[in-house]
N, C-alpha and C. Protein backbone atom coordinates (compact mmCIF):
# COMPACT_ATOMS: atom_id res chain seq x y z
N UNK A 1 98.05 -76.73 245.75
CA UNK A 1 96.77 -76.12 245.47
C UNK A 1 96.07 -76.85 244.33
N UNK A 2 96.58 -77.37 243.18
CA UNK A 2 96.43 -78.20 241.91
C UNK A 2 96.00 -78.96 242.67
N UNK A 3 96.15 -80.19 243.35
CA UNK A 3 95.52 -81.15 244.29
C UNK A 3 94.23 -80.97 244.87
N UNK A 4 94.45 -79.90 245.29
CA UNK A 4 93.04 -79.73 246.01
C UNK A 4 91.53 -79.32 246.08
N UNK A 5 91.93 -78.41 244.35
CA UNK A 5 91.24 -78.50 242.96
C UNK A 5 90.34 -79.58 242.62
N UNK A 6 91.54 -80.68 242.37
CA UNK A 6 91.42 -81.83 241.44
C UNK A 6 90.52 -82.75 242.59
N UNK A 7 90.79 -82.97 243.78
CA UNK A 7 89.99 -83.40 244.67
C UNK A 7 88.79 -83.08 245.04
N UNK A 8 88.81 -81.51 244.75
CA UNK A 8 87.15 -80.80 244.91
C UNK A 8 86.46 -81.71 244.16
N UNK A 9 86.92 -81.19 242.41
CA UNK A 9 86.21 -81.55 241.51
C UNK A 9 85.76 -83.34 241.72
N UNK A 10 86.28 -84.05 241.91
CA UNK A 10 86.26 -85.33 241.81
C UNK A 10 85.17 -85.74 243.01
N UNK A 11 85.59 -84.98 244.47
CA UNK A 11 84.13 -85.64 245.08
C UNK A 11 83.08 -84.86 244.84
N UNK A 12 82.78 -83.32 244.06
CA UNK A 12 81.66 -82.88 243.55
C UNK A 12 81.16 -83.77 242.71
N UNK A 13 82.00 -84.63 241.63
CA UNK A 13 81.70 -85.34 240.48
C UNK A 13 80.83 -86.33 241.16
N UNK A 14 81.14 -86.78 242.05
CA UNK A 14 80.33 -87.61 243.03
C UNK A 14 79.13 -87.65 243.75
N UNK A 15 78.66 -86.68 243.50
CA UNK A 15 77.52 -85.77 244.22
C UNK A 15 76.07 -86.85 243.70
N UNK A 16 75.07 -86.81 244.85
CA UNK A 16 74.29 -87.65 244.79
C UNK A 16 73.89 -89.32 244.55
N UNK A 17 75.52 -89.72 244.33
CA UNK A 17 75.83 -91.16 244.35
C UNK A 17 76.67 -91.71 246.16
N UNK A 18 76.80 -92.54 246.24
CA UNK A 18 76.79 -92.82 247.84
C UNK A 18 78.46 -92.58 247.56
N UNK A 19 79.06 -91.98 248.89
CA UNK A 19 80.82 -92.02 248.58
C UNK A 19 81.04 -93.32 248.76
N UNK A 20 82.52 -93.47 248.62
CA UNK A 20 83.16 -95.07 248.84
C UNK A 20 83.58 -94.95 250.57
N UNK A 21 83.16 -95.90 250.99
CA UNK A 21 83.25 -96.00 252.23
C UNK A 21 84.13 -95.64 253.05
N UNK A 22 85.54 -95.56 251.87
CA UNK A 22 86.95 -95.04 252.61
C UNK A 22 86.73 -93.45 252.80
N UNK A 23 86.03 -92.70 251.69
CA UNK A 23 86.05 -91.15 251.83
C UNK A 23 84.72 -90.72 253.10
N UNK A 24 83.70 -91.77 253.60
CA UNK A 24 82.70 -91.32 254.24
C UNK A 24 83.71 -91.21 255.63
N UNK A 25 84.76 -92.16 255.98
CA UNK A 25 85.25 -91.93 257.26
C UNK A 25 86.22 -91.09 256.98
N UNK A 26 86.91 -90.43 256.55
CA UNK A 26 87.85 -89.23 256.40
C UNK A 26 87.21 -87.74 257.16
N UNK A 27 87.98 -87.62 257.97
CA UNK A 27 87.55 -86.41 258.54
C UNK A 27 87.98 -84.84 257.49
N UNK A 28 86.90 -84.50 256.90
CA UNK A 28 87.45 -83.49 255.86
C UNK A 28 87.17 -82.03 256.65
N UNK A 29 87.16 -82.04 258.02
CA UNK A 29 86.86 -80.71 257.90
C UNK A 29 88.06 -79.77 258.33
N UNK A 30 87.97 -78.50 258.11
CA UNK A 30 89.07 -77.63 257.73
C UNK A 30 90.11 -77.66 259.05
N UNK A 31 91.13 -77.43 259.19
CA UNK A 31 92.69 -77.60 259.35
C UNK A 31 92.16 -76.24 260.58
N UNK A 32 92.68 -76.52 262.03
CA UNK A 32 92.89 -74.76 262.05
C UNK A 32 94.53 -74.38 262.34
N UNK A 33 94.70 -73.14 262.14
CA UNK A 33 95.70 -72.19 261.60
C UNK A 33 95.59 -71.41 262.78
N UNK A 34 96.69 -70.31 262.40
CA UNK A 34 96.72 -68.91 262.82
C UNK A 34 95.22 -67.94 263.05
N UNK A 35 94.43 -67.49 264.16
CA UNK A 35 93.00 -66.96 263.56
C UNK A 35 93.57 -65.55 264.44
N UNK A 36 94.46 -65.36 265.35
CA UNK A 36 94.75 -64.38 265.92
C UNK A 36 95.11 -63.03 265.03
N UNK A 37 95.19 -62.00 265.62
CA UNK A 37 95.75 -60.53 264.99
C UNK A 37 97.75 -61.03 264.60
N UNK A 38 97.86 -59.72 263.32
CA UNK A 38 99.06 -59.90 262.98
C UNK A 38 100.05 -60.15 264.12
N UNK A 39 101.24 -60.82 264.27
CA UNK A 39 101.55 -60.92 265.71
C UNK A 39 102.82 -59.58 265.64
N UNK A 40 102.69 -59.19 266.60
CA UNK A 40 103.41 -57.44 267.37
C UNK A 40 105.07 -58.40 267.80
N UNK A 41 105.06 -59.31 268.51
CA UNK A 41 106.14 -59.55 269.04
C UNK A 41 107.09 -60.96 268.54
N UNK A 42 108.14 -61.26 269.42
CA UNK A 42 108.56 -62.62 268.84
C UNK A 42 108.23 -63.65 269.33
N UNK A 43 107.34 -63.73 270.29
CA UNK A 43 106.68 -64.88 270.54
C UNK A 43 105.71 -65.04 270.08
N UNK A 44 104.63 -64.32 269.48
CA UNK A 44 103.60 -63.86 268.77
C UNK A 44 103.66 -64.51 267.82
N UNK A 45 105.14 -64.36 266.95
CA UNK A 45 105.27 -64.68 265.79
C UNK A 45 105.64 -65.97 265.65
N UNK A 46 105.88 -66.70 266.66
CA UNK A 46 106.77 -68.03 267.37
C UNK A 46 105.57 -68.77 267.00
N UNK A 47 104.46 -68.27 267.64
CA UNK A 47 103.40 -69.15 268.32
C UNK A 47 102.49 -69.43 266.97
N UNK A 48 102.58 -67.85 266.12
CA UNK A 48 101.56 -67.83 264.78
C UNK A 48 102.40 -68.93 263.80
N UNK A 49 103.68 -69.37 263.65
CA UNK A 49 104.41 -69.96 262.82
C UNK A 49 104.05 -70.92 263.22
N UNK A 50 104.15 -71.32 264.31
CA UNK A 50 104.04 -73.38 264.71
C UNK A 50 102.33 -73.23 264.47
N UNK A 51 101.79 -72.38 264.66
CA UNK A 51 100.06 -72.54 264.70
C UNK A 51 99.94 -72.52 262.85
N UNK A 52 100.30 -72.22 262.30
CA UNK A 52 100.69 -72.05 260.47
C UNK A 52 100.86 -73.42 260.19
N UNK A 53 102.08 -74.10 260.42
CA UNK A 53 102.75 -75.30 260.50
C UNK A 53 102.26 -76.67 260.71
N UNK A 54 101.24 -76.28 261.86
CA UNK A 54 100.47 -77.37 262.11
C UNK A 54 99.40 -77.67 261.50
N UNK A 55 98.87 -76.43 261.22
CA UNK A 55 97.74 -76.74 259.62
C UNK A 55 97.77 -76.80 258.51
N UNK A 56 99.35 -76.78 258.17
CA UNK A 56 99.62 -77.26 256.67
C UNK A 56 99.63 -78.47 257.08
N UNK A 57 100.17 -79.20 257.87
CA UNK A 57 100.61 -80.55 257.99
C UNK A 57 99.57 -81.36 258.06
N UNK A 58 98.43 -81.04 258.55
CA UNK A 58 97.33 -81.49 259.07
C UNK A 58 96.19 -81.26 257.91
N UNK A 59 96.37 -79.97 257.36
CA UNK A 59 95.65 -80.49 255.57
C UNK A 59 96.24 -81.56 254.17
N UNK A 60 97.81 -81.51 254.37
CA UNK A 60 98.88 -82.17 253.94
C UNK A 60 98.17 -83.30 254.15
N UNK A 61 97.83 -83.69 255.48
CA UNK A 61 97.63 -85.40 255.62
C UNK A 61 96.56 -85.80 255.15
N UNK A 62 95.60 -85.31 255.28
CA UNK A 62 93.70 -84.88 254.76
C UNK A 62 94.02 -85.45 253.17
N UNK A 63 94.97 -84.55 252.43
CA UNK A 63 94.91 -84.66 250.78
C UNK A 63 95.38 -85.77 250.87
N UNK A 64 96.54 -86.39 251.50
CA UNK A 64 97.35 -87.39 250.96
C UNK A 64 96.14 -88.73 251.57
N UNK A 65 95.63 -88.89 252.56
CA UNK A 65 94.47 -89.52 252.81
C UNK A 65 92.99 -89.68 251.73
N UNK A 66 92.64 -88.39 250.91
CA UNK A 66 91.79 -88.62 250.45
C UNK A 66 92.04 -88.91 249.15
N UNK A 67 93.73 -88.48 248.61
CA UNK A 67 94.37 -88.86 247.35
C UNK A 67 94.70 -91.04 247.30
N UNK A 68 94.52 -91.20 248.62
CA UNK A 68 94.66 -92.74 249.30
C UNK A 68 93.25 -93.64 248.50
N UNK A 69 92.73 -92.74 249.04
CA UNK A 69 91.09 -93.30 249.32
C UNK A 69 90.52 -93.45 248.17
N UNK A 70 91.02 -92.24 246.79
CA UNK A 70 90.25 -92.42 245.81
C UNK A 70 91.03 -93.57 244.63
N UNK A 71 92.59 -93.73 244.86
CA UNK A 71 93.43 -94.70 243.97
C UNK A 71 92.49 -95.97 243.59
């Protein structure tokens, strides 16, 4: 979460100057997740975990990409 903070702040800091060419091609937009109701059963819960899983991993890569881009 500290990361992602520190990344806000840094391309806000940026605001009205042109980005660096590496952050204009980064696809920043949001991760999707779980959007369904609490899940009732165990596949429910199967399906909400790997659907969880796949959007940490997939914001995971986003930071470590835009933590890339700004070095």
């Amino acid at each position: 979460m500290r990361h992602l903070t520190l990344i806000c702040l840094m391309l806000l800091a940026n605001c009205g100057r042109e980005a660096p060419a590496e952050l204009q091609l980064l696809d920043l937009r949001p991760c999707p997740g779980w959007s369904g109701n609490t899940p009732a059963t165990e596949s429910q819960f199967a399906r909400a975990a790997a659907a969880e899983q796949a959007g940490r991993l997939c914001a995971n890569a986003k930071l470590s990409a835009v933590n890339e881009a700004i070095r």
